[in-house]
N, C-alpha and C. Protein backbone atom coordinates (compact mmCIF):
# COMPACT_ATOMS: atom_id res chain seq x y z
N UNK A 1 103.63 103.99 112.36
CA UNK A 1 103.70 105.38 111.99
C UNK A 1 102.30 105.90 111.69
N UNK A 2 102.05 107.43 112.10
CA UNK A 2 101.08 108.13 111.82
C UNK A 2 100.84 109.26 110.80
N UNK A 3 100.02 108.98 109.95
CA UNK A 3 100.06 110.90 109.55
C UNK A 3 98.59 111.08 109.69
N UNK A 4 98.72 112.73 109.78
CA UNK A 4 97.54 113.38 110.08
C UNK A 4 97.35 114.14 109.13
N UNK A 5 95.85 114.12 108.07
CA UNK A 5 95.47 114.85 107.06
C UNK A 5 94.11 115.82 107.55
N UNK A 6 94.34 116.98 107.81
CA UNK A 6 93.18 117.97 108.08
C UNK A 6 92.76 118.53 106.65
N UNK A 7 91.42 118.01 106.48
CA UNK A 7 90.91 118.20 105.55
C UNK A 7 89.50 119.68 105.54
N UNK A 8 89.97 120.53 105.06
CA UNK A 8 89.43 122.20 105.34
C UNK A 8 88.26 122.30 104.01
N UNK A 9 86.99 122.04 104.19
CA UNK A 9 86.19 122.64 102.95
C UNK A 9 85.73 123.91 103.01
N UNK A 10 86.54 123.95 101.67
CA UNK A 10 86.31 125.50 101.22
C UNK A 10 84.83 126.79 101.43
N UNK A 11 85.46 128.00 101.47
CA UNK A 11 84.43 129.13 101.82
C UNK A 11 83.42 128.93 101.00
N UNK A 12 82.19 129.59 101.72
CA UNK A 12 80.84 129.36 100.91
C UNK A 12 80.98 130.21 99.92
N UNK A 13 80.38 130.19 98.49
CA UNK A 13 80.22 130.18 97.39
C UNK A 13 78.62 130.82 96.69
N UNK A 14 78.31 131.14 95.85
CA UNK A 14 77.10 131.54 95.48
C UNK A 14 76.47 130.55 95.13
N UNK A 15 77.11 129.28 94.56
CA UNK A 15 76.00 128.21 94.66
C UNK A 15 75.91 127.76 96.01
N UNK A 16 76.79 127.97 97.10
CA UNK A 16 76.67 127.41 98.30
C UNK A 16 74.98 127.82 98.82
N UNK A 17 75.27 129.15 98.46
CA UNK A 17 74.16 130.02 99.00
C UNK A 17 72.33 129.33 98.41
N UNK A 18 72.83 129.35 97.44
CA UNK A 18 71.49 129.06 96.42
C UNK A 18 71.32 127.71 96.54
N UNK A 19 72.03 126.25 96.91
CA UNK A 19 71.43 124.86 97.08
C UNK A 19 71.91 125.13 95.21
N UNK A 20 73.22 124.87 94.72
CA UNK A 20 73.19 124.64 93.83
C UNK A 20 74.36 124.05 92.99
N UNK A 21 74.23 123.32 92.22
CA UNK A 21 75.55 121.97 92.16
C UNK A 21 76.84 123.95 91.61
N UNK A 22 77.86 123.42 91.83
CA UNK A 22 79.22 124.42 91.51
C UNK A 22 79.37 124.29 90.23
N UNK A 23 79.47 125.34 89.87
CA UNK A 23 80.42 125.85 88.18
C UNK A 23 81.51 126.43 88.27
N UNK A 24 82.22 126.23 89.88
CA UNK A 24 83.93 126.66 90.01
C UNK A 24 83.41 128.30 89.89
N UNK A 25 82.51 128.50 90.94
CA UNK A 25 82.32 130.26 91.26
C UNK A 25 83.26 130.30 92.31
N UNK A 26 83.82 131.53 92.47
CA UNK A 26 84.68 132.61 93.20
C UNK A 26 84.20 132.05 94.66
N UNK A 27 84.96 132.34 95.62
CA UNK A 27 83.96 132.17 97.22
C UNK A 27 83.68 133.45 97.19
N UNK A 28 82.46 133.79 97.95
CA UNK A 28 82.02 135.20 98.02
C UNK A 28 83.25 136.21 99.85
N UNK A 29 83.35 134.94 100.75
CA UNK A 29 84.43 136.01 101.48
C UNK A 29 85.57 135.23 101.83
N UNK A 30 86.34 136.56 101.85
CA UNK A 30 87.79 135.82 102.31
C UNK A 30 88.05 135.49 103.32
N UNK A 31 88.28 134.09 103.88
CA UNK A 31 88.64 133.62 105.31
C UNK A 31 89.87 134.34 105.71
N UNK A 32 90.07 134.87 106.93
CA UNK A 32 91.11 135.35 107.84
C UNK A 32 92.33 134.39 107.94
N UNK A 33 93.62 134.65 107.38
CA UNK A 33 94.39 134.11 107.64
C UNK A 33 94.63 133.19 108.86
N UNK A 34 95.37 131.88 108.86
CA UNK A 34 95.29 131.54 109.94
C UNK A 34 96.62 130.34 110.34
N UNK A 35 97.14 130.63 111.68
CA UNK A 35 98.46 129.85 111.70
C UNK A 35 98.60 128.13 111.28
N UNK A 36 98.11 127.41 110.12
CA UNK A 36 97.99 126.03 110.12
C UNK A 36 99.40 125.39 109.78
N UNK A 37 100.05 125.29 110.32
CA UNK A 37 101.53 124.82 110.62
C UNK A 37 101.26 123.42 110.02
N UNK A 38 102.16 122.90 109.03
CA UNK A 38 102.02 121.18 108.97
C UNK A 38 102.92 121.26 107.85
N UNK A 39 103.33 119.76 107.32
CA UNK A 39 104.63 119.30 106.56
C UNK A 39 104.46 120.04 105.09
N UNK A 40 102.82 120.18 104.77
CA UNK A 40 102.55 120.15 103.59
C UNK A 40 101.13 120.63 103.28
N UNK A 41 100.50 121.33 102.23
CA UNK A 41 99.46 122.02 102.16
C UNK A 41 99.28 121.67 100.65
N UNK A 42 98.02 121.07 100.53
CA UNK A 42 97.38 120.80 99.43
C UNK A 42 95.92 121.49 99.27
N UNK A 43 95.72 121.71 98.08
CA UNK A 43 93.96 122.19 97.58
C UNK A 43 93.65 121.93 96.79
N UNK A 44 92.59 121.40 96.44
CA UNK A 44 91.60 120.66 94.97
C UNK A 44 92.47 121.95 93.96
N UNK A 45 91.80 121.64 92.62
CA UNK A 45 92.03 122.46 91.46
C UNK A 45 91.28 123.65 91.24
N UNK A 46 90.09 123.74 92.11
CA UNK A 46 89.30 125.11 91.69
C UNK A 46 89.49 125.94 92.25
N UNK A 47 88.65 127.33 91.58
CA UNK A 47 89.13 128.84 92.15
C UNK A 47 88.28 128.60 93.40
N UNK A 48 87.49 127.85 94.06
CA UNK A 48 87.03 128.51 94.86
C UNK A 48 88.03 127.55 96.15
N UNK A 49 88.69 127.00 96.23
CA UNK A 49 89.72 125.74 96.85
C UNK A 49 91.13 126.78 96.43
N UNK A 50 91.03 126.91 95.66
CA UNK A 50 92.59 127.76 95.91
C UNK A 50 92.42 129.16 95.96
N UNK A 51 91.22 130.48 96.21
CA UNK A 51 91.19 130.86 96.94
C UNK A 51 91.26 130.77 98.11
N UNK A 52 90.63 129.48 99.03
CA UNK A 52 90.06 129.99 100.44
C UNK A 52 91.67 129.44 100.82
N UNK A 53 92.54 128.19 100.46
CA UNK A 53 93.77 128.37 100.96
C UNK A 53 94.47 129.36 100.69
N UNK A 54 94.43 130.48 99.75
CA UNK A 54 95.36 131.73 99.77
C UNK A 54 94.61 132.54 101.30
N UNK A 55 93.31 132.68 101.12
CA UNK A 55 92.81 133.55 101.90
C UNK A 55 93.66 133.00 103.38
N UNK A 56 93.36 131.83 103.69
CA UNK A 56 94.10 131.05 104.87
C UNK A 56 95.35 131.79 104.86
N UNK A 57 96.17 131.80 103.96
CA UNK A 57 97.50 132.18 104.31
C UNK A 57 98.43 131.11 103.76
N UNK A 58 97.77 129.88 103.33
CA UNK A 58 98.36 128.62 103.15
C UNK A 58 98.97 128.51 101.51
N UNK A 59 100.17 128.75 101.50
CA UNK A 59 100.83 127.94 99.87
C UNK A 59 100.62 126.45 99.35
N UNK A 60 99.84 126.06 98.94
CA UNK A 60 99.56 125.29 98.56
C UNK A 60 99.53 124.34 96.80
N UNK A 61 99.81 123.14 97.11
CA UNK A 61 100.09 122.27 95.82
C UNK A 61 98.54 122.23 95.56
N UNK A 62 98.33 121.97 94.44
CA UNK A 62 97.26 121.64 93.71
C UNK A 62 97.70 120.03 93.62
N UNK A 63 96.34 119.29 93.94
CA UNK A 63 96.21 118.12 94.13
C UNK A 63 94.44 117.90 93.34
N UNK A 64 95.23 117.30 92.10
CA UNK A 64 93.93 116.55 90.86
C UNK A 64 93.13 115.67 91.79
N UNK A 65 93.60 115.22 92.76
CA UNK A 65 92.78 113.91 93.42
C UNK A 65 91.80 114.49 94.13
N UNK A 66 92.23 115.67 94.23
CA UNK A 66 91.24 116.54 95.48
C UNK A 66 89.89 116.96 94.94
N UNK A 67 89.66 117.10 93.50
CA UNK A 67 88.65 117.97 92.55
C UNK A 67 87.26 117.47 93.41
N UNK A 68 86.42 118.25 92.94
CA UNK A 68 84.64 117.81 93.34
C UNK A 68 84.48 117.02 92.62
N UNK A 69 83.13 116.36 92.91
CA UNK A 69 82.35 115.61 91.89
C UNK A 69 82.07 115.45 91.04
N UNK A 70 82.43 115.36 90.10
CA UNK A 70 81.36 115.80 88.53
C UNK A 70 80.23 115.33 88.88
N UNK A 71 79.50 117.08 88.55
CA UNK A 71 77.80 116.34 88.44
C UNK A 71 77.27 117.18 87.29
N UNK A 72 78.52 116.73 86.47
CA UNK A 72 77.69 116.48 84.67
C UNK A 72 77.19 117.62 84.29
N UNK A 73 76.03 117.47 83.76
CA UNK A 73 74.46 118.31 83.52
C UNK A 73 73.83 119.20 84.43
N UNK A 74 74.31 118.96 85.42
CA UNK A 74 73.86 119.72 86.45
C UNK A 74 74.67 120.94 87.09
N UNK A 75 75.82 120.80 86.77
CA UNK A 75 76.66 122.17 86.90
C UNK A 75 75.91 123.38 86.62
N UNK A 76 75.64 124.24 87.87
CA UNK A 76 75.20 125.35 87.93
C UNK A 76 73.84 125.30 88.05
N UNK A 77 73.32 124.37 88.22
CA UNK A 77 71.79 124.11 88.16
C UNK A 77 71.30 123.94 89.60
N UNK A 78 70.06 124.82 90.39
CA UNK A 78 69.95 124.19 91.36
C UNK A 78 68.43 123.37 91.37
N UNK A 79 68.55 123.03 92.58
CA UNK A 79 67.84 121.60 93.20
C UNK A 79 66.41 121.57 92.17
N UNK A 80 65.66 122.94 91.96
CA UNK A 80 64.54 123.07 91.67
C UNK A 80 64.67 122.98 90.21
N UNK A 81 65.92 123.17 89.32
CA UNK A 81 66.08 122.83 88.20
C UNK A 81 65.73 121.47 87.65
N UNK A 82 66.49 120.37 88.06
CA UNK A 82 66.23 119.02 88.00
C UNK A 82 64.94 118.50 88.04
N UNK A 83 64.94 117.26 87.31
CA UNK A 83 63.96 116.19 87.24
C UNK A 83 63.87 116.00 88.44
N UNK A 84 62.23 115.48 88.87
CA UNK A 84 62.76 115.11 90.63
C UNK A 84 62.96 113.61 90.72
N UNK A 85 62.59 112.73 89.64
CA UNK A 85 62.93 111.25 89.49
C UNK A 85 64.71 111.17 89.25
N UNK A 86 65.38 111.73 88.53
CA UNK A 86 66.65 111.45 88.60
C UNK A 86 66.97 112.00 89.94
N UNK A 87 66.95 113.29 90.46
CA UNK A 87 67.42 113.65 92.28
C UNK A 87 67.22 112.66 93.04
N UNK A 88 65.96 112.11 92.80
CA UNK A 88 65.88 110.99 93.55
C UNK A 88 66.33 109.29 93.57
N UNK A 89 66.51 109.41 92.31
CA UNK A 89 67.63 108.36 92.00
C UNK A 89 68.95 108.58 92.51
N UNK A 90 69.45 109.80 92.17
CA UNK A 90 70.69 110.04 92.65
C UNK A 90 71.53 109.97 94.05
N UNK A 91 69.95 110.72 94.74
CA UNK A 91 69.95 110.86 96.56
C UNK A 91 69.88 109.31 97.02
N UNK A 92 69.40 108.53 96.07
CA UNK A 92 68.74 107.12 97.14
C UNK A 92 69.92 105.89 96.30
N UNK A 93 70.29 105.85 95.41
CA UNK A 93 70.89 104.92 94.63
C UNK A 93 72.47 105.09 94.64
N UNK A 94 73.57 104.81 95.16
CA UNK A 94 75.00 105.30 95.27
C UNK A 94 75.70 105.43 94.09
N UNK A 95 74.98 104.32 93.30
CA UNK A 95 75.63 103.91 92.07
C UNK A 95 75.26 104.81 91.30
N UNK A 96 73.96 105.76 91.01
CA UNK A 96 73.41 106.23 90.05
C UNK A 96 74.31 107.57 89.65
N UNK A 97 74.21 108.02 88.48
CA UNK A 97 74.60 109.12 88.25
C UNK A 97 73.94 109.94 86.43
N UNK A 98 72.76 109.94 87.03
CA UNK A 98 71.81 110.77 86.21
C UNK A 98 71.71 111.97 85.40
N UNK A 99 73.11 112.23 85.89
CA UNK A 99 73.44 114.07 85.76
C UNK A 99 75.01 113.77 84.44
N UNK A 100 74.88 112.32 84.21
CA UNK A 100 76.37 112.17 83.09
C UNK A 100 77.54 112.34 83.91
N UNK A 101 78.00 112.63 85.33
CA UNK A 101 79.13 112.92 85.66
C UNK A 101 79.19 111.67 86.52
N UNK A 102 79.91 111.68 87.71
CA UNK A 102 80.61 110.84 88.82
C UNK A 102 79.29 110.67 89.85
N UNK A 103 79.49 109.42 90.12
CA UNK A 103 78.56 108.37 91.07
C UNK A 103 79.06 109.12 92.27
N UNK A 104 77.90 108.87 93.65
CA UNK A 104 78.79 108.97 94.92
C UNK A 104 79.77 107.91 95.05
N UNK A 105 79.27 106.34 94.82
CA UNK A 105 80.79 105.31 94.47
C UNK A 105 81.47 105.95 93.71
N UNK A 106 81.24 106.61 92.51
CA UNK A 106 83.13 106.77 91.98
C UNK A 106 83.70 107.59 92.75
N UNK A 107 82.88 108.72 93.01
CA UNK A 107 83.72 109.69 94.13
C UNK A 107 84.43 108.79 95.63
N UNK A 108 83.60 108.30 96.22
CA UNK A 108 84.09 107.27 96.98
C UNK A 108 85.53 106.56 96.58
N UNK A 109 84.68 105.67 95.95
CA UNK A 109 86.15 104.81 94.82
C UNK A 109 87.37 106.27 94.47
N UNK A 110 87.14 106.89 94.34
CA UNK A 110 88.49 108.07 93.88
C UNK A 110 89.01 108.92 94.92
N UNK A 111 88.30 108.58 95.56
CA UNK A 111 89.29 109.59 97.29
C UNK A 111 89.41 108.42 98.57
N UNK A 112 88.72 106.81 98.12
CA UNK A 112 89.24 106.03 98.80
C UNK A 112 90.80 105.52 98.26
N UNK A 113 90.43 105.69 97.41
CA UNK A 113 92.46 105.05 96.78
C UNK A 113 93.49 106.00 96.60
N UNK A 114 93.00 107.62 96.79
CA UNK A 114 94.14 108.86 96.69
C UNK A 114 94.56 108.48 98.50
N UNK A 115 93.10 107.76 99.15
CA UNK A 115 93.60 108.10 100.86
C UNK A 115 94.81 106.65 101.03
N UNK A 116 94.07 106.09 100.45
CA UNK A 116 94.72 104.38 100.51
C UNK A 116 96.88 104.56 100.07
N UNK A 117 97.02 105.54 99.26
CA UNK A 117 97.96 105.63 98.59
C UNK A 117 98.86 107.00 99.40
N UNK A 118 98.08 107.10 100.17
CA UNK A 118 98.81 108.52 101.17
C UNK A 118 99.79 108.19 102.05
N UNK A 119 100.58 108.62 102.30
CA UNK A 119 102.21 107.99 103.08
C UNK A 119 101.69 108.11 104.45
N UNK A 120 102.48 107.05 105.36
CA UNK A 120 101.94 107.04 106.43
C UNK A 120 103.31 107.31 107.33
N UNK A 121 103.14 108.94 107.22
CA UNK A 121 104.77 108.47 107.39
C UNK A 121 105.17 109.76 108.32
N UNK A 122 104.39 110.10 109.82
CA UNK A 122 104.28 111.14 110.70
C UNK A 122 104.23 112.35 110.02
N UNK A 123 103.91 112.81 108.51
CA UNK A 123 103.98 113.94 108.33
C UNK A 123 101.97 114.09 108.23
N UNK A 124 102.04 115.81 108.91
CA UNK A 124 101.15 116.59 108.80
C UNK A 124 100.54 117.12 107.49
N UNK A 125 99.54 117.16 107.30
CA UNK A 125 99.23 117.31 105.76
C UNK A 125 97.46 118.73 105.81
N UNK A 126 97.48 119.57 105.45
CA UNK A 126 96.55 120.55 105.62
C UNK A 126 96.10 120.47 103.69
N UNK A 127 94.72 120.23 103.59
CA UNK A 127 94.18 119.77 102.55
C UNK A 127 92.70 120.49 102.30
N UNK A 128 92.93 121.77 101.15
CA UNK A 128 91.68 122.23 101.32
C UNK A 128 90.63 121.83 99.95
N UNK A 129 89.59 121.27 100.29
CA UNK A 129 89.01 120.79 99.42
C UNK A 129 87.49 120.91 99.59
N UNK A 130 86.51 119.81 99.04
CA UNK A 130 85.21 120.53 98.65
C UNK A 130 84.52 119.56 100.04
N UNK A 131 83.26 119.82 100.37
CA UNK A 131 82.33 119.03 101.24
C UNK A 131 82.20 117.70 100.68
N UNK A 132 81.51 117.37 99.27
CA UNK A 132 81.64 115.82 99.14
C UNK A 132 83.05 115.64 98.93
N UNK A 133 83.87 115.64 98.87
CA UNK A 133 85.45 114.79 99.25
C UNK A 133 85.52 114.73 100.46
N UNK A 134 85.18 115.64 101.49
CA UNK A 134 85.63 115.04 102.61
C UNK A 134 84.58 114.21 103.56
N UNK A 135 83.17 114.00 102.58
CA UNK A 135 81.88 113.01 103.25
C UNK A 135 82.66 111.80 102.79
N UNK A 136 83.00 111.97 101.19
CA UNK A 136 83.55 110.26 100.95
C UNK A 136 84.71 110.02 101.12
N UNK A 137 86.10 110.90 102.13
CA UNK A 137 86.80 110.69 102.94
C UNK A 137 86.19 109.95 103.79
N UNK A 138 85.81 110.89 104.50
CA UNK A 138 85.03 109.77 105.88
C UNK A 138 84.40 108.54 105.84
N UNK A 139 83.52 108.48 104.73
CA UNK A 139 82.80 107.36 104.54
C UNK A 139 83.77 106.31 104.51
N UNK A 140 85.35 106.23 103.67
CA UNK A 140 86.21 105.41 103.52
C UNK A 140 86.95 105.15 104.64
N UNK A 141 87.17 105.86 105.66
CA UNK A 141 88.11 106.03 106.50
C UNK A 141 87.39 105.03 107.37
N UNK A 142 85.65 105.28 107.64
CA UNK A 142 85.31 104.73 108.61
C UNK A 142 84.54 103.25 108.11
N UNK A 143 85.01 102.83 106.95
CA UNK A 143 84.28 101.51 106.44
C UNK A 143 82.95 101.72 106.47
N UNK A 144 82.52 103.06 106.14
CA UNK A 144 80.83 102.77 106.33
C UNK A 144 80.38 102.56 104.77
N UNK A 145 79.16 102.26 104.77
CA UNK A 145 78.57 102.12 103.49
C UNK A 145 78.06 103.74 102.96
N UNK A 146 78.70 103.03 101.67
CA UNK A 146 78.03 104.50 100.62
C UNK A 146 77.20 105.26 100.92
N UNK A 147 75.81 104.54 101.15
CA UNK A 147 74.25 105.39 101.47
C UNK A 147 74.63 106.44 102.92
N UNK A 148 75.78 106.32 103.31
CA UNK A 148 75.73 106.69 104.83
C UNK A 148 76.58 108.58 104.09
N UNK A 149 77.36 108.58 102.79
CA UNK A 149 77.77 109.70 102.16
C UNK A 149 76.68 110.61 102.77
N UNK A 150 75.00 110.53 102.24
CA UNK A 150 74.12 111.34 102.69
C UNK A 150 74.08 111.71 104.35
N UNK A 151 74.20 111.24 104.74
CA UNK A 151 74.37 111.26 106.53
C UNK A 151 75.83 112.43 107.07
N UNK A 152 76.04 112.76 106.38
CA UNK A 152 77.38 113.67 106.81
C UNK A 152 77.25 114.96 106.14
N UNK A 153 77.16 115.84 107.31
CA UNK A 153 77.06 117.54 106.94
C UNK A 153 78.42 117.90 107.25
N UNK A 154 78.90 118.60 106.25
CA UNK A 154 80.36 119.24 105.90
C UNK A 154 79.91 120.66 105.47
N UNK A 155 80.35 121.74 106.86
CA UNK A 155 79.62 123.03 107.01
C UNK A 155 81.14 123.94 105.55
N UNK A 156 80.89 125.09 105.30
CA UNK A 156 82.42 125.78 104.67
C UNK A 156 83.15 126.12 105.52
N UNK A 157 84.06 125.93 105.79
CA UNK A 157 85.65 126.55 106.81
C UNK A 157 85.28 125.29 107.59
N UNK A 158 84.88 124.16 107.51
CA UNK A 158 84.88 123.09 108.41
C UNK A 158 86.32 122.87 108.59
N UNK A 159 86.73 122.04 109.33
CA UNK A 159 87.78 121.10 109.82
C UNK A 159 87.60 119.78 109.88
N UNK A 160 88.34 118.87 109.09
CA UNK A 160 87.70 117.34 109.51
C UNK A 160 89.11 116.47 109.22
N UNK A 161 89.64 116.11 110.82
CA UNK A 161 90.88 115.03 110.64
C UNK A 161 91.00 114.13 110.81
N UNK A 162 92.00 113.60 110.21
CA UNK A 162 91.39 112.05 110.19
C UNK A 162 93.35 111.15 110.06
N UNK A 163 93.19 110.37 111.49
CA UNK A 163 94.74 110.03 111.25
C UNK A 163 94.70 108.78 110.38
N UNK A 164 95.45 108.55 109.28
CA UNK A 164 96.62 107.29 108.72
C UNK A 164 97.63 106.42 109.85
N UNK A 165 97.10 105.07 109.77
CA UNK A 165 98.01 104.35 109.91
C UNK A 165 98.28 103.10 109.19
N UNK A 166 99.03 102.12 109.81
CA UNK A 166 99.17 100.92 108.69
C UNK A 166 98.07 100.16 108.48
N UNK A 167 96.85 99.66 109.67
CA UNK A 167 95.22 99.41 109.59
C UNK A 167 94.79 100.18 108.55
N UNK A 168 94.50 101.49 108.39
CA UNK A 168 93.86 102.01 107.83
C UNK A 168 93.64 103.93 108.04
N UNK A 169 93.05 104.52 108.20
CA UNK A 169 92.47 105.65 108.81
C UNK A 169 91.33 105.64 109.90
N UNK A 170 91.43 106.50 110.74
CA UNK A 170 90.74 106.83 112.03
C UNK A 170 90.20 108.37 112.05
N UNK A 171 88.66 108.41 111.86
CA UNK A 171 87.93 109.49 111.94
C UNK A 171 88.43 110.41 113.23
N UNK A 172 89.71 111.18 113.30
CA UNK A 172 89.61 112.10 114.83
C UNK A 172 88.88 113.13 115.25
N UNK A 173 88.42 114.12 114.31
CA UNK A 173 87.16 114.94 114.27
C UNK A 173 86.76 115.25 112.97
N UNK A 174 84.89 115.53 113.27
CA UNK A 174 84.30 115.63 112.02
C UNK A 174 83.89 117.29 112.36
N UNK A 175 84.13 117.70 111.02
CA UNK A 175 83.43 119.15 110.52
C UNK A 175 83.44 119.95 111.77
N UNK A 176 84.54 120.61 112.43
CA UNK A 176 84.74 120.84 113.61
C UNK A 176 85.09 122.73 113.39
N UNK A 177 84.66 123.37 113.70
CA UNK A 177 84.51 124.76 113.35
C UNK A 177 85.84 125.19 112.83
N UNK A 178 86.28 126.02 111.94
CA UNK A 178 87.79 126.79 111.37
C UNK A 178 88.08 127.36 112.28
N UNK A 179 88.82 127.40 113.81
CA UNK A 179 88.78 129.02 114.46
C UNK A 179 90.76 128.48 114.99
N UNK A 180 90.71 129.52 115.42
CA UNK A 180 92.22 129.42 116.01
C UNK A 180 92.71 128.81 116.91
N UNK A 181 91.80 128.75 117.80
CA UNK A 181 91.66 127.18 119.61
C UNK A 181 92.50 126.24 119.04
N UNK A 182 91.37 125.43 117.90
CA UNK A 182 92.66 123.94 118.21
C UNK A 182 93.81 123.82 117.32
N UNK A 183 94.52 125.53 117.26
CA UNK A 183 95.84 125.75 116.17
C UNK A 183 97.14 125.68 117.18
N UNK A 184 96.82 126.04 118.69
CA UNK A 184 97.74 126.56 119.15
C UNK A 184 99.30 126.33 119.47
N UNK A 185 100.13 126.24 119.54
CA UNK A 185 101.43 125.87 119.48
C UNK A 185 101.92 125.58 118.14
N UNK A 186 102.37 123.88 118.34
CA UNK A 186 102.67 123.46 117.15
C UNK A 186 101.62 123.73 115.70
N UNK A 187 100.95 124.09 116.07
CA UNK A 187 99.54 124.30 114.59
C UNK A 187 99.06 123.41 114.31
N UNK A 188 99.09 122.15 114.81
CA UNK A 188 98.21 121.08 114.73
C UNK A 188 97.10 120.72 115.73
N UNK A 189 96.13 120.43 115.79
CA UNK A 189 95.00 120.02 116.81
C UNK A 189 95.74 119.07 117.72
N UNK A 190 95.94 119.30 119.05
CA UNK A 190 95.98 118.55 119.63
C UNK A 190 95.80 117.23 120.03
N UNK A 191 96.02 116.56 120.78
CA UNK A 191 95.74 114.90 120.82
C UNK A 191 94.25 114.84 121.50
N UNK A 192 94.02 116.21 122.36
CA UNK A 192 92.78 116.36 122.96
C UNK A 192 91.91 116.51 122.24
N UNK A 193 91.87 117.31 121.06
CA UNK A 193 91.07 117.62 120.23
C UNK A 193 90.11 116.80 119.24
């Protein structure tokens, strides 16, 4: 058995704009509704995750597993705020977490065992959540190592699916534009896709 989890990160944001960790700001526009047909529709806990699935059109459960990162001390702070010895601890070390909140491993470790624990059970699943959840999705899905989290750009209104089976998960596309093409029919991306 298969399921398929399309994982949607949310509209850009004013810290999006500014390079700057989130304090759960508003998204600045509303995405265009859009036909995403599937068993079930989930979104992290914040306003800016359960806006962009209203904006979608999508009713959606709030899912705790879905939340961002904690990055502590650094909420609302951008890049130029920070020490540049802890950033750089942070950027180069997986384990580190300088800022008092969540490691890229714990984040890892916490959306590898929400994925590990996901039913594999042909249902469709539309999941709107933040850019690092769905880098350390991937990172888990594809057995890569932690340091590789940095290596993955997760644009806003991305698309990134990824099928469940009894092995494990299979990367099917990464960060693949929001548009209506690969909705058509059933509302799921195609097998081509």
């Amino acid at each position: 058995m298969t399921s398929r989890l399309v994982l949607i990160s949310h509209a850009a944001t004013s810290a999006t704009r500014r390079a700057a960790f989130p304090a759960d700001e508003p998204i600045e526009t509303t995405p265009d509704p859009m036909p995403l047909r599937a068993n079930g529709y989930l979104t992290a806990p914040e306003t800016r995750c359960r806006q962009t699935a209203a904006g979608l059109g999508l009713t959606a459960d709030v899912e705790p597993a879905l939340r961002d990162c904690d990055h502590g001390a650094w909420r609302g702070r951008t890049l130029d705020d920070l020490d540049p010895a802890a950033m750089t601890a942070w950027l180069t070390d997986p384990a580190a977490a300088p800022h008092g909140g969540e490691s890229v491993m714990d984040l890892i470790d916490r959306i590898g065992g929400w994925l590990d624990g996901f039913p594999k059970d042909h249902r469709k699943i539309v999941a709107v959540t933040h850019a690092a959840v769905v880098k350390a999705a991937v990172v888990h899905a594809i057995l890569a190592t932690p340091r590789s989290f940095w290596r993955i750009d997760v644009p806003p209104l991305s698309q990134t699916v990824l099928s469940g089976h009894s092995r494990g998960w299979t990367l099917r596309t990464l960060a693949a534009p929001l548009t209506p093409a690969p909705w058509h029919g059933s509302g799921v991306p195609s097998p081509r896709s």
